[in-house]
N, C-alpha and C. Protein backbone atom coordinates (compact mmCIF):
# COMPACT_ATOMS: atom_id res chain seq x y z
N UNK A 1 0.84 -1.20 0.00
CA UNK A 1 0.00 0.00 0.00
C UNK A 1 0.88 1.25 0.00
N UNK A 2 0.77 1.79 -1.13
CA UNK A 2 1.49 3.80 -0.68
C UNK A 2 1.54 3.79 0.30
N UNK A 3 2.17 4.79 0.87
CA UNK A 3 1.78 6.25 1.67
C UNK A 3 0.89 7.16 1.42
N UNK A 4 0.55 7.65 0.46
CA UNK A 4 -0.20 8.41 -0.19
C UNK A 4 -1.87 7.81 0.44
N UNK A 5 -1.77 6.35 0.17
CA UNK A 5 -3.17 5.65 0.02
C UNK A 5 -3.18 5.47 1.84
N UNK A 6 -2.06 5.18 2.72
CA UNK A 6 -2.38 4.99 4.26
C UNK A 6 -2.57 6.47 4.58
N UNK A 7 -1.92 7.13 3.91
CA UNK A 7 -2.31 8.32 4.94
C UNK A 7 -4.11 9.12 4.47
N UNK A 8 -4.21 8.46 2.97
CA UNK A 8 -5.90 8.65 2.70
C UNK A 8 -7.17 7.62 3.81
N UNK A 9 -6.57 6.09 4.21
CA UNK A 9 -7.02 5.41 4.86
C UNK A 9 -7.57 5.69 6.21
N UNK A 10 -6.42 6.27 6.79
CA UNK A 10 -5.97 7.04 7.99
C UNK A 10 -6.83 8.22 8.55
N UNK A 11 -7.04 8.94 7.65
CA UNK A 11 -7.77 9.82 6.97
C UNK A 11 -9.50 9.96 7.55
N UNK A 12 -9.62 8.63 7.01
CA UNK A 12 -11.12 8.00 7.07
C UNK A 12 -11.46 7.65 8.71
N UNK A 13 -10.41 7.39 9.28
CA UNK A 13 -10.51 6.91 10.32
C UNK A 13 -10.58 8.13 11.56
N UNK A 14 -9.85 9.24 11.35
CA UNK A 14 -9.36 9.83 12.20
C UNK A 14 -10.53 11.07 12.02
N UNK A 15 -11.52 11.24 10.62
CA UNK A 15 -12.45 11.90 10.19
C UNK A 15 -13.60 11.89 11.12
N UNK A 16 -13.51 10.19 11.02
CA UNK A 16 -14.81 9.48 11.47
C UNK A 16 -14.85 9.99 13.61
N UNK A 17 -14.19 10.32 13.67
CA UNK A 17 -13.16 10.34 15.61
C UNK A 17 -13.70 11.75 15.53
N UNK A 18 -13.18 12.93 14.42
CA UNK A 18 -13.47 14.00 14.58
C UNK A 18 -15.39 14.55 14.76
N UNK A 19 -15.31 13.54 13.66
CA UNK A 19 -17.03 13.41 13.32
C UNK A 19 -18.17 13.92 15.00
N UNK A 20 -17.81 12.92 15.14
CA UNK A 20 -18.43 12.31 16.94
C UNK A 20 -18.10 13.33 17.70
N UNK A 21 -16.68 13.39 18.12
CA UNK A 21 -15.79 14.85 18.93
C UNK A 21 -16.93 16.06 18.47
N UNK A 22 -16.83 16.06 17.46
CA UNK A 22 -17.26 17.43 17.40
C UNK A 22 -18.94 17.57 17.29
N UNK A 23 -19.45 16.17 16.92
CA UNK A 23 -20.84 16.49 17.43
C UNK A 23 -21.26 16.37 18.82
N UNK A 24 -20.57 16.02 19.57
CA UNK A 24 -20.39 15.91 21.25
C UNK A 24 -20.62 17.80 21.81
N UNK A 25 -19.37 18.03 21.01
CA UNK A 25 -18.83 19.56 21.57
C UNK A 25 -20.34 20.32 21.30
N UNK A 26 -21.13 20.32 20.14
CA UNK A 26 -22.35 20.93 19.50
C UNK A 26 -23.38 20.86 20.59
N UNK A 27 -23.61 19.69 21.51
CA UNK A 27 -24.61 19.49 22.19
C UNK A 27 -24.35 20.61 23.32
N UNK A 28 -23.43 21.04 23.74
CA UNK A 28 -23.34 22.59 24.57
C UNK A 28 -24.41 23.53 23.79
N UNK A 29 -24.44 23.73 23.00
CA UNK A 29 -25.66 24.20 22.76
C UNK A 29 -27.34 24.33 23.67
N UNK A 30 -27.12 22.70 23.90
CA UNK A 30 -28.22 22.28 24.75
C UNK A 30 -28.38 22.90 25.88
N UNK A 31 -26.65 21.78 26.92
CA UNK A 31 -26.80 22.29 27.80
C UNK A 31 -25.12 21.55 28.30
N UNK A 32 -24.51 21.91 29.47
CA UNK A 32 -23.65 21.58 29.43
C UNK A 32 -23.68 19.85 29.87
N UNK A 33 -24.47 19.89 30.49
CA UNK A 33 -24.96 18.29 31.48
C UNK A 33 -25.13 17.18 30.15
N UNK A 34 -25.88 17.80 29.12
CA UNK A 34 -25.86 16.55 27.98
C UNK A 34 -24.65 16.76 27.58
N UNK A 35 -24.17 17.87 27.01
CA UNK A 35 -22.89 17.26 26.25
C UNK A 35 -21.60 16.08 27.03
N UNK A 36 -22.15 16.14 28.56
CA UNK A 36 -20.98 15.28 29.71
C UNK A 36 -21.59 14.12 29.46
N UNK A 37 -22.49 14.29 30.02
CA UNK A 37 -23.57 12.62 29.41
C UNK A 37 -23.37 11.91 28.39
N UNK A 38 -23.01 12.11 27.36
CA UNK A 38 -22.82 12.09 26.22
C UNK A 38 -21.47 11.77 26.15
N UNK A 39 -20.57 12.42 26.57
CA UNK A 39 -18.92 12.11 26.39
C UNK A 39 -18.98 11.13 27.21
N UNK A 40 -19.55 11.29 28.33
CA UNK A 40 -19.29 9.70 29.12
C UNK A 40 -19.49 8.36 28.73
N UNK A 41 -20.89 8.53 27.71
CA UNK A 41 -21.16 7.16 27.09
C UNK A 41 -19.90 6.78 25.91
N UNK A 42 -19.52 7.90 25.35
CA UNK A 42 -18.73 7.78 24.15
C UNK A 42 -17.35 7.27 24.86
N UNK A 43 -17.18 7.96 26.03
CA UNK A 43 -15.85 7.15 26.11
C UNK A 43 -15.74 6.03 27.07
N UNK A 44 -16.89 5.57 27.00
CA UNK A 44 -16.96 3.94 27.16
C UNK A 44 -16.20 3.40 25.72
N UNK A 45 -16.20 3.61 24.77
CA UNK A 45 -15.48 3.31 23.55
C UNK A 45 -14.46 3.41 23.33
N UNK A 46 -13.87 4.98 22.81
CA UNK A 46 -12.95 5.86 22.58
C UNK A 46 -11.91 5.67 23.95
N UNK A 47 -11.89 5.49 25.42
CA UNK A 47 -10.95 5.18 25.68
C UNK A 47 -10.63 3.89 26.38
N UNK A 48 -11.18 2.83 25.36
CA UNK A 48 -10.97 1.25 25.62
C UNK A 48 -9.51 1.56 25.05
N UNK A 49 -8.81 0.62 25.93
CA UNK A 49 -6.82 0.71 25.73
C UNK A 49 -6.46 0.48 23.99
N UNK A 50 -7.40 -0.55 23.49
CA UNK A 50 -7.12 -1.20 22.32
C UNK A 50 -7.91 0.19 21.19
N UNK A 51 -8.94 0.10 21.61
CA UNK A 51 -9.26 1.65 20.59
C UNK A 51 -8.30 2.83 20.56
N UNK A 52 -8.16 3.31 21.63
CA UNK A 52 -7.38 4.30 21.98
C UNK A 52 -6.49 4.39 21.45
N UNK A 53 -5.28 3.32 21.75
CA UNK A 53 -4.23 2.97 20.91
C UNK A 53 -4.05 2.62 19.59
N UNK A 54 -5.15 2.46 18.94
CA UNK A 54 -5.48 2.79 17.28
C UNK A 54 -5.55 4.36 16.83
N UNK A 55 -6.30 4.62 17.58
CA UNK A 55 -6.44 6.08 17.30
C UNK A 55 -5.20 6.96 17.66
N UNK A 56 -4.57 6.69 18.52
CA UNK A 56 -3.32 7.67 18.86
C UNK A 56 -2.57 7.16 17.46
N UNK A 57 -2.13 6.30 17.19
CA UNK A 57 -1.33 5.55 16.18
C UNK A 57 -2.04 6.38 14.80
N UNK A 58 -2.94 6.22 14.94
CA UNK A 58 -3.59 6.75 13.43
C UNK A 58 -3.34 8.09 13.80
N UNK A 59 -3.05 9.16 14.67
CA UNK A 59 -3.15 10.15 14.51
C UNK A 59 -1.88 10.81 13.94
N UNK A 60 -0.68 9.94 14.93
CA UNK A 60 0.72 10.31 14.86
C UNK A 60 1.13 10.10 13.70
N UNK A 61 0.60 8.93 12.94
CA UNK A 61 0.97 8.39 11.47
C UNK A 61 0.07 9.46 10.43
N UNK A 62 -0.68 9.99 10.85
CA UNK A 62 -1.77 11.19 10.09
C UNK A 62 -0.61 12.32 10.04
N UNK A 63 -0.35 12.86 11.30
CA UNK A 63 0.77 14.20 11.40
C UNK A 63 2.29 13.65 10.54
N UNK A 64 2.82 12.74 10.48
CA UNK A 64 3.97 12.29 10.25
C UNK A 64 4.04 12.05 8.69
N UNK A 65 2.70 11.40 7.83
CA UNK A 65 2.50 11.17 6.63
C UNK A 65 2.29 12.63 6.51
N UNK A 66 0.99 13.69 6.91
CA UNK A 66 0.96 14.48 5.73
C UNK A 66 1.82 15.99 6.09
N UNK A 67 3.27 15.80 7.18
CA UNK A 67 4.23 16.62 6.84
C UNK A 67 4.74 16.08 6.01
N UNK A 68 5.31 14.91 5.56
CA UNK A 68 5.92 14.35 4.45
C UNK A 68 5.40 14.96 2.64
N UNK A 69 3.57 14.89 2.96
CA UNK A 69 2.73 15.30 2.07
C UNK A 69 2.89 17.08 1.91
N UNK A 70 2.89 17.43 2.65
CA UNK A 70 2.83 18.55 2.97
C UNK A 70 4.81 19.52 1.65
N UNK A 71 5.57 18.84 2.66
CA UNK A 71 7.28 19.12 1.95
C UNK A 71 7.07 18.89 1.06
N UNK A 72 6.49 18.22 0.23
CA UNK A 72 6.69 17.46 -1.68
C UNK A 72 5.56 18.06 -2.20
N UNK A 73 4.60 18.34 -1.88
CA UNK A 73 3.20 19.30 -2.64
C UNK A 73 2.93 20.53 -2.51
N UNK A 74 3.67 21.35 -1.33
CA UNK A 74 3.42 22.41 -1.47
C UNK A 74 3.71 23.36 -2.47
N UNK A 75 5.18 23.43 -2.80
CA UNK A 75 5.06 24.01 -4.60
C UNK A 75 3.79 23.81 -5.10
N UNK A 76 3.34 22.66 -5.42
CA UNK A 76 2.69 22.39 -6.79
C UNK A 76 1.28 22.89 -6.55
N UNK A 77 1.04 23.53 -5.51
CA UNK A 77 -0.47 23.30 -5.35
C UNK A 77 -0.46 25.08 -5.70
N UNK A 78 -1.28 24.92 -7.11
CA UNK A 78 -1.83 25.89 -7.87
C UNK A 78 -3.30 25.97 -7.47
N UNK A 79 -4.59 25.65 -7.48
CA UNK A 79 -5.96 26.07 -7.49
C UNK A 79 -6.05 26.35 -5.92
N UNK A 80 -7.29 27.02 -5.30
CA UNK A 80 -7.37 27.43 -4.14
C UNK A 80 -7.86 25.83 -3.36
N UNK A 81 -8.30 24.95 -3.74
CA UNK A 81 -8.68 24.00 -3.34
C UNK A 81 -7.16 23.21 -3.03
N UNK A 82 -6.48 22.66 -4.15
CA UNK A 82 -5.28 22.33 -3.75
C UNK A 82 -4.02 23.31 -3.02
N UNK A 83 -4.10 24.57 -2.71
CA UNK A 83 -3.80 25.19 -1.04
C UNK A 83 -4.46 24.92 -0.55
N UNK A 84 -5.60 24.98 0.00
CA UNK A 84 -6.39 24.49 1.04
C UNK A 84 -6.18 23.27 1.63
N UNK A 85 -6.22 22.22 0.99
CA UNK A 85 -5.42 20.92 1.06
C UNK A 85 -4.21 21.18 2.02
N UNK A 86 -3.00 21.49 1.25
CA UNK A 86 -1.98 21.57 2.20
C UNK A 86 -1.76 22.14 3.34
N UNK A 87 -2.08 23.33 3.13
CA UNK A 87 -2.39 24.36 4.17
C UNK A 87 -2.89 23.94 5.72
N UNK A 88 -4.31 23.64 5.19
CA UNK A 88 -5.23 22.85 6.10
C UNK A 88 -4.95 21.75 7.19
N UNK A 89 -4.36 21.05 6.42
CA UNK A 89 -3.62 19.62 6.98
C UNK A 89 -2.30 20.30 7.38
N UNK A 90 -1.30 21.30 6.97
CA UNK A 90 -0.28 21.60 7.89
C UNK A 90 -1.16 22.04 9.53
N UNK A 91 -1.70 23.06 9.26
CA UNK A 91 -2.72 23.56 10.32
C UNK A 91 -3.00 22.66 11.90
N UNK A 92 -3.98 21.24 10.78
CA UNK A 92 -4.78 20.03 11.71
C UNK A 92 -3.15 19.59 12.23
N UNK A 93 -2.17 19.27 11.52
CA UNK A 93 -0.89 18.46 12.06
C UNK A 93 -0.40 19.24 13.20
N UNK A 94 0.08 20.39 13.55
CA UNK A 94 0.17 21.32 14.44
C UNK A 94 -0.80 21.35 15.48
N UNK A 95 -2.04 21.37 15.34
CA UNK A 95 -3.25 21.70 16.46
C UNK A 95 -3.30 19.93 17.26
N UNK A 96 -2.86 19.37 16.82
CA UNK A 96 -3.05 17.55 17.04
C UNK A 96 -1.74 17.71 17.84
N UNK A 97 -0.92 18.00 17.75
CA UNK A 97 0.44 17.94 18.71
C UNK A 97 -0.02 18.40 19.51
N UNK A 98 -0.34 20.16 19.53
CA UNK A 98 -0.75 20.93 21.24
C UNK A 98 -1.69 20.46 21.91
N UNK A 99 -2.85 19.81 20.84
CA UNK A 99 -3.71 19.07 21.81
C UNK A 99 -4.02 18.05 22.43
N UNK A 100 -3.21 16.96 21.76
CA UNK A 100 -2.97 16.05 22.64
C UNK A 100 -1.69 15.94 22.96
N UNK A 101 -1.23 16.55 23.50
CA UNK A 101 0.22 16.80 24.40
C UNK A 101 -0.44 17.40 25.22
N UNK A 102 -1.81 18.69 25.47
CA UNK A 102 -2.30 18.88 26.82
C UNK A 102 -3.05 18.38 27.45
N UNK A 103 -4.24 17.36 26.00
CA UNK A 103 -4.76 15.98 26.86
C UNK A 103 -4.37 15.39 27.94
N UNK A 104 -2.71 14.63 27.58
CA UNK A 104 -2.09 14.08 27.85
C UNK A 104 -1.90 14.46 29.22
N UNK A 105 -1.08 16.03 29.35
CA UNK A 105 -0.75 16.52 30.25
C UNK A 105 -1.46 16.53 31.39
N UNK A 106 -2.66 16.98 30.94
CA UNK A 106 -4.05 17.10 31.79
C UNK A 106 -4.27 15.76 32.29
N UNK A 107 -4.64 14.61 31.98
CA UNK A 107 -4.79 13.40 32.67
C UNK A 107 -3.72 12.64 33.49
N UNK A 108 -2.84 12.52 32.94
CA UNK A 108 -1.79 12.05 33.69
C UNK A 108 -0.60 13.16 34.55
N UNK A 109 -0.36 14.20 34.32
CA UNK A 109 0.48 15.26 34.76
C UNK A 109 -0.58 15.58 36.05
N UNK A 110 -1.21 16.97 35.40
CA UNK A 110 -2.32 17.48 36.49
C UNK A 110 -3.64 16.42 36.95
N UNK A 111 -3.30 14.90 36.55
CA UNK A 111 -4.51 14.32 37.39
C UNK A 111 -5.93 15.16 37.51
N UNK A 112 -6.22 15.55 36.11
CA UNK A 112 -7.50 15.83 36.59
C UNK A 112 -8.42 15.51 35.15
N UNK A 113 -10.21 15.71 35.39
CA UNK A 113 -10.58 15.12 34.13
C UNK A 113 -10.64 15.67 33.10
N UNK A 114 -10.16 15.41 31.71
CA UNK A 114 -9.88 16.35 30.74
C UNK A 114 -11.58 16.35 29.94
N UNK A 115 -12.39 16.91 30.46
CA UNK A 115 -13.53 17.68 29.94
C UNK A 115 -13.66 18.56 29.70
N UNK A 116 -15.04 19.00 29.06
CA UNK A 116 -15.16 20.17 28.71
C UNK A 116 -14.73 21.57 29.89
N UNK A 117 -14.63 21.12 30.46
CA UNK A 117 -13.95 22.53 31.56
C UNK A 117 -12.63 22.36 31.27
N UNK A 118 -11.96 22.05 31.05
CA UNK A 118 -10.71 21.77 31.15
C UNK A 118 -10.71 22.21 29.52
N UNK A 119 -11.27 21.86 28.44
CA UNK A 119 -11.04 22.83 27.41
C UNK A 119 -11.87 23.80 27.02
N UNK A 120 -12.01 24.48 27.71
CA UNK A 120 -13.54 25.83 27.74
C UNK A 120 -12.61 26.99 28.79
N UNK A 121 -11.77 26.21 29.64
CA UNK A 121 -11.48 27.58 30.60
C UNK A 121 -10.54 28.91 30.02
N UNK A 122 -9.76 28.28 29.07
CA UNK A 122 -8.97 29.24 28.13
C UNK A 122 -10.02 29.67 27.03
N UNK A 123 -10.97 29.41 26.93
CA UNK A 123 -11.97 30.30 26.04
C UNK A 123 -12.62 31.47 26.98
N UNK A 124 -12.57 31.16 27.65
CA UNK A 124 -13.84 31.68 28.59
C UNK A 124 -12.81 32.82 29.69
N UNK A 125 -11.68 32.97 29.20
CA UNK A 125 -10.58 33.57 30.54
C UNK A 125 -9.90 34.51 29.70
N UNK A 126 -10.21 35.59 29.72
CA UNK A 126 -9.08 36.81 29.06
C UNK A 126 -7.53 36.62 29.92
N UNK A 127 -6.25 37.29 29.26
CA UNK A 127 -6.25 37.37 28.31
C UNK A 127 -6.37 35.76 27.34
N UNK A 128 -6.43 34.93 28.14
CA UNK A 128 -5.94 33.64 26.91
C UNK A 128 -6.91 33.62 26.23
N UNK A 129 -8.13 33.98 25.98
CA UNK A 129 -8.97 33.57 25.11
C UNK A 129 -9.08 33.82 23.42
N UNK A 130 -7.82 35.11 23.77
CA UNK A 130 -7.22 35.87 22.34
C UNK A 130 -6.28 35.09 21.73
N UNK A 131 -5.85 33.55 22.62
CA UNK A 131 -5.33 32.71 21.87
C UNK A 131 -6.08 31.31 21.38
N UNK A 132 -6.92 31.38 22.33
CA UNK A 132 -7.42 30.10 22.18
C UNK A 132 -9.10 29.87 21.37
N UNK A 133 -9.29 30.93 21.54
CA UNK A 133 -10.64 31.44 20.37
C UNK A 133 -10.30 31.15 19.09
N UNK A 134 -9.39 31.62 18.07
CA UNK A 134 -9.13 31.60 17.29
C UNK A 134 -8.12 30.00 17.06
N UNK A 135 -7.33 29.80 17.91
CA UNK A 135 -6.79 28.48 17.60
C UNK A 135 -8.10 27.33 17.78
N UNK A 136 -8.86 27.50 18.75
CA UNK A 136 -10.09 26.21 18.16
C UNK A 136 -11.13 26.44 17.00
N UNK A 137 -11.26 27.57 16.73
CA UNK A 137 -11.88 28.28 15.70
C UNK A 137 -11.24 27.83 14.38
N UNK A 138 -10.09 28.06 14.27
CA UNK A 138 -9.36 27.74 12.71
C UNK A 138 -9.26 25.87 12.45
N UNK A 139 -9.09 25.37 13.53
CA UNK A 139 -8.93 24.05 13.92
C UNK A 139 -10.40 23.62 13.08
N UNK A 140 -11.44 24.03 13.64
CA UNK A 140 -12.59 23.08 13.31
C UNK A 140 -13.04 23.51 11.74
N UNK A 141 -12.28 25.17 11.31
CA UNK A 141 -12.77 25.11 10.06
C UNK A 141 -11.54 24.33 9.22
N UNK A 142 -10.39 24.38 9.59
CA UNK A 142 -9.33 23.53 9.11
C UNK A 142 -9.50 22.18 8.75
N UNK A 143 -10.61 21.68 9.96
CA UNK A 143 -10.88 20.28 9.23
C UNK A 143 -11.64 20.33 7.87
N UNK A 144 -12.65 20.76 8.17
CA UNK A 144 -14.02 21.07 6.96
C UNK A 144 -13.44 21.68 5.72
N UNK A 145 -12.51 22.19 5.85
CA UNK A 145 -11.55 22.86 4.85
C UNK A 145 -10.49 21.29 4.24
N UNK A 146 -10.15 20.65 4.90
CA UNK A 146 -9.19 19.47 4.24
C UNK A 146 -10.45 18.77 3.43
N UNK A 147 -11.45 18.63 4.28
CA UNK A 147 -12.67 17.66 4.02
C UNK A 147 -13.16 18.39 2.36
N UNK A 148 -13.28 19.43 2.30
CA UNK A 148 -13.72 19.75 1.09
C UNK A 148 -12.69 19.48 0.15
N UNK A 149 -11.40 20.17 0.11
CA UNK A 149 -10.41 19.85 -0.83
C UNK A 149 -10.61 18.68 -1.08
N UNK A 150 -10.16 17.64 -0.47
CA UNK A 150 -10.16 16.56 -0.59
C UNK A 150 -11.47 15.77 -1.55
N UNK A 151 -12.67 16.35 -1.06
CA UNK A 151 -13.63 15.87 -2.03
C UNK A 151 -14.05 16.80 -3.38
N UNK A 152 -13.24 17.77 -3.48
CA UNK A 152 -12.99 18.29 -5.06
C UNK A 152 -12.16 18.08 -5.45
N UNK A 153 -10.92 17.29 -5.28
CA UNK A 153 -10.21 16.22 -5.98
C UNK A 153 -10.39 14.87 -6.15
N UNK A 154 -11.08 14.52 -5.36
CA UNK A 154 -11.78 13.04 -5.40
C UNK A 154 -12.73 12.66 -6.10
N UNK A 155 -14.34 13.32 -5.83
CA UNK A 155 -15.27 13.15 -6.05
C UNK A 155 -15.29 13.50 -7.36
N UNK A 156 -16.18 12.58 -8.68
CA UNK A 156 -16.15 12.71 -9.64
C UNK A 156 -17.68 12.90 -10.31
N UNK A 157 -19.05 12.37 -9.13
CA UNK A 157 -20.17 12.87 -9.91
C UNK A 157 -20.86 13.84 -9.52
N UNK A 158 -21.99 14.53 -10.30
CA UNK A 158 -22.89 15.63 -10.07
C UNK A 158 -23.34 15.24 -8.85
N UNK A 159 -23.95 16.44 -7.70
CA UNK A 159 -24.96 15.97 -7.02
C UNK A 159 -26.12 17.10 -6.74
N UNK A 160 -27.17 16.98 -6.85
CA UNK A 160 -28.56 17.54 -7.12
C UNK A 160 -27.78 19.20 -8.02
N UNK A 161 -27.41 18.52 -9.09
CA UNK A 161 -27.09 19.98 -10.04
C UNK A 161 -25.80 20.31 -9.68
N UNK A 162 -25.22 19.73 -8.84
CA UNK A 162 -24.21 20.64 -8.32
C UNK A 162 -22.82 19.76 -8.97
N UNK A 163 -21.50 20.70 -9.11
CA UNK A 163 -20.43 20.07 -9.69
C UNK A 163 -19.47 19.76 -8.67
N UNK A 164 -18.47 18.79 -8.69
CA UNK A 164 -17.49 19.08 -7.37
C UNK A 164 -16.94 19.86 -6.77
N UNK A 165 -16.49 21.02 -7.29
CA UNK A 165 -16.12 22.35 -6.98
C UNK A 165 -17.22 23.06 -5.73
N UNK A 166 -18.57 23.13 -6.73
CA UNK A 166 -19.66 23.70 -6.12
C UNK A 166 -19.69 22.75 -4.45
N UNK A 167 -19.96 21.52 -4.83
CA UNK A 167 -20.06 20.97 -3.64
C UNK A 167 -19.63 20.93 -2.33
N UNK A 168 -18.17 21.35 -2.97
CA UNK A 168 -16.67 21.43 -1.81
C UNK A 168 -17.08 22.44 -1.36
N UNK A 169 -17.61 24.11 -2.12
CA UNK A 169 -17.72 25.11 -1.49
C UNK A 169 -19.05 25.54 -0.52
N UNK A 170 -20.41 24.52 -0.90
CA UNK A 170 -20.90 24.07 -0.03
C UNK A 170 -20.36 23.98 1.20
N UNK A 171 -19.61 22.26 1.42
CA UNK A 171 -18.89 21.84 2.26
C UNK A 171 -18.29 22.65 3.45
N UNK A 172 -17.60 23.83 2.91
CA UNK A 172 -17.16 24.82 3.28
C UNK A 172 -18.13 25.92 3.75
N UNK A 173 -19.40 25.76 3.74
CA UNK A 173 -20.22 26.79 4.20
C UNK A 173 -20.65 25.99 4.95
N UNK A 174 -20.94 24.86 5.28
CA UNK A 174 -21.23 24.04 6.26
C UNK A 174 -20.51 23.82 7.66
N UNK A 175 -19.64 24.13 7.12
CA UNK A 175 -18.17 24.14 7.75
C UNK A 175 -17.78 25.50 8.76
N UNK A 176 -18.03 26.14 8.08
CA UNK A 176 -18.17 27.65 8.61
C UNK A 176 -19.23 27.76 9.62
N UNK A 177 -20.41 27.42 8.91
CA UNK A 177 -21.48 27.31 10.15
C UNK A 177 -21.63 26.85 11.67
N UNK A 178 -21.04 25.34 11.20
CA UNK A 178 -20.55 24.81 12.43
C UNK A 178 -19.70 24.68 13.46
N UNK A 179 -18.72 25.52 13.11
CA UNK A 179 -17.49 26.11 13.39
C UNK A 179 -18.22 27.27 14.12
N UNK A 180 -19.16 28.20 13.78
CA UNK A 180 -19.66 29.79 14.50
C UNK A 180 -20.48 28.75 15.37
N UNK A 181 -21.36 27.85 15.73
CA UNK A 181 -22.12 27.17 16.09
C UNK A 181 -21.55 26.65 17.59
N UNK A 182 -20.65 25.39 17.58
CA UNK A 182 -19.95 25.53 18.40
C UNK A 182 -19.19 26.10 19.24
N UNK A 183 -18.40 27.58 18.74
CA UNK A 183 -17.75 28.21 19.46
C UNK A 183 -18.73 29.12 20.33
N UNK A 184 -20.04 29.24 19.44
CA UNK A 184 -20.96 30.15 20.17
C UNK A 184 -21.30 28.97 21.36
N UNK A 185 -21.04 28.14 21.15
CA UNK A 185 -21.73 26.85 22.52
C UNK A 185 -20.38 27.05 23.82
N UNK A 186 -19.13 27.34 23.09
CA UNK A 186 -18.20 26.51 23.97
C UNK A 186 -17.73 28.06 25.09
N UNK A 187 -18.57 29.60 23.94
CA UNK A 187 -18.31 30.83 24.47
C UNK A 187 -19.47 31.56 25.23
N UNK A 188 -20.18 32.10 24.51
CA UNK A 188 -21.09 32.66 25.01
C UNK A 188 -22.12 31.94 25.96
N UNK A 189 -22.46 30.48 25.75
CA UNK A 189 -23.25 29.96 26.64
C UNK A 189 -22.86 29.80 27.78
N UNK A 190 -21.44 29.57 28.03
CA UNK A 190 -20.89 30.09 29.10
C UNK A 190 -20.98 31.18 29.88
N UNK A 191 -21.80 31.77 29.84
CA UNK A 191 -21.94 33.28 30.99
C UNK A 191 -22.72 32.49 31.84
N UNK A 192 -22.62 32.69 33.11
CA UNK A 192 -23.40 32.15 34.08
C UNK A 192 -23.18 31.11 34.48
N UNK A 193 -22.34 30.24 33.67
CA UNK A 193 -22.09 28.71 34.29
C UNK A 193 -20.45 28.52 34.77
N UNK A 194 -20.65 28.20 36.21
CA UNK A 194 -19.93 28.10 36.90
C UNK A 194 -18.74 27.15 36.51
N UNK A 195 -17.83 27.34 36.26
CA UNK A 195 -16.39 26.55 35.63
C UNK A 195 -15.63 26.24 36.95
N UNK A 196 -15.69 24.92 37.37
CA UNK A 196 -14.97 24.63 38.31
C UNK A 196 -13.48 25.31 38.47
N UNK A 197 -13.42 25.24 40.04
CA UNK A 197 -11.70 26.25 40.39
C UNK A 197 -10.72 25.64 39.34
N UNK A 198 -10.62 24.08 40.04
CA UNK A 198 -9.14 23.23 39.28
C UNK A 198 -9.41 23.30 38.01
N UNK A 199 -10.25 24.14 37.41
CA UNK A 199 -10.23 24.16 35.71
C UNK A 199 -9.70 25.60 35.63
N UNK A 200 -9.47 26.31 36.57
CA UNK A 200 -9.82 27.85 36.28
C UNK A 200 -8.36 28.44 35.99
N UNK A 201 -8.24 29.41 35.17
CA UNK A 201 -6.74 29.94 34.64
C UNK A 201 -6.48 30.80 35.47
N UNK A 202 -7.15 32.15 35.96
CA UNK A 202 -7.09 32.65 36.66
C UNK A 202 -8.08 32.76 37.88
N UNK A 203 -7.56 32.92 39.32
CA UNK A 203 -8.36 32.83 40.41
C UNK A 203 -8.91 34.73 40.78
C-alpha cells in the first residue's frame, strides 16, 4: 500500500473520531450536562486501551505522513482548493500535537478530568482567550476545509445539479457554520455557568 493511500485510509478513520468529537462539543448548545452525558457514554469506547491505541497511532501516522505530504506538494499546489489541502492539513498536524500533548498533560500530569472545563477555561478567561478562540476556531474550520479539498479532488459525480467544486464550497459553508455554532456553545453559553476552580486559569 502507498503512503499516499495509508495516509488517505488514515484519513477515514481519524475523520470518522473528529465526526463524533465534534458532534459531542455541538450538544453545549443544549446544555452543558448533555454534552458530559454524552462524552461519558462515548468514552466507554474511545478510551478502551485497544481503541485508543489505534487512534493515537492513526493520529501520529496522520501528522507524520501528511508533513511528508505537505514538503513534496506544497510548490505544486496551484488552485485554491489544492492550497487548502496543504495548508489545512499543515494547520490540523500542528493543532493535534498541542492538543494532545495537553490531553495528555491534563490526565496524567495534572490528574484531573480532561472535559469540557478543562477545554472551555482558556476560552472563557481573558487574556488567553485571544489565543485560544481563534486556535479552536481555525482548527474546526481547518478540518471542513481538508474535508472539502479533498472531495474536489476526489469526487467525480454531479450531485442535485451541483459540480465538485460547487459541492466542496458548499462543504465549506457548512463548515463555517458549524465552526460559528460551536464556538458560540463553547463561548457565550458560558456566561453564568460556573467553571470549576481546578479548571480555572485565573483565580
Amino acid at each position: 500500500m502507498s503512503k499516499n493511500r495509508l495516509h488517505f485510509l488514515g484519513g477515514i478513520i481519524l475523520a470518522g473520531f473528529v465526526f463524533v468529537h465534534l458532534s459531542n462539543h455541538a450538544l453545549s448548545l443544549i446544555n452543558i450536562k448533555t454534552h458530559i452525558k454524552v462524552m461519558e457514554l462515548l468514552r466507554v469506547v474511545y478510551r478502551q486501551p485497544i481503541f485508543e491505541s489505534v487512534l493515537l497511532l492513526t493520529v501520529f501516522s496522520q501528522i507524520f505522513s501528511g508533513l511528508r505530504l505537505f514538503l513534496v506538494h506544497r510548490k505544486k499546489a496551484v488552485t485554491f482548493f489544492e492550497k487548502l489541502q496543504i495548508w489545512s492539513g499543515l494547520y490540523l498536524g500542528i493543532f493535534l500535537i498541542i492538543h494532545l500533548s495537553a490531553i495528555m498533560a491534563g490526565r496524567y500530569v495534572q490528574k484531573v478530568d480532561t472535559n469540557i472545563y478543562f477545554g472551555v477555561a482558556g476560552l472563557n478567561t481573558f487574556p488567553f482567550l485571544l489565543f485560544f478562540v481563534p486556535y479552536y476556531a481555525i482548527a474546526i474550520l481547518a478540518f471542513f476545509g481538508h474535508l472539502a479539498a479533498i472531495h474536489a479532488k476526489k469526487m467525480k459525480y454531479t450531485l442535485l445539479g451541483l459540480n465538485p467544486l460547487n459541492q466542496a464550497k458548499i462543504l465549506l459553508l457548512v463548515g463555517a457554520i458549524v465552526t460559528s455554532l460551536i464556538m458560540y456553545g463553547l463561548t457565550n453559553r458560558f456566561n453564568g455557568v460556573e467553571i470549576p476552580a481546578i479548571y480555572r486559569l485565573v483565580e
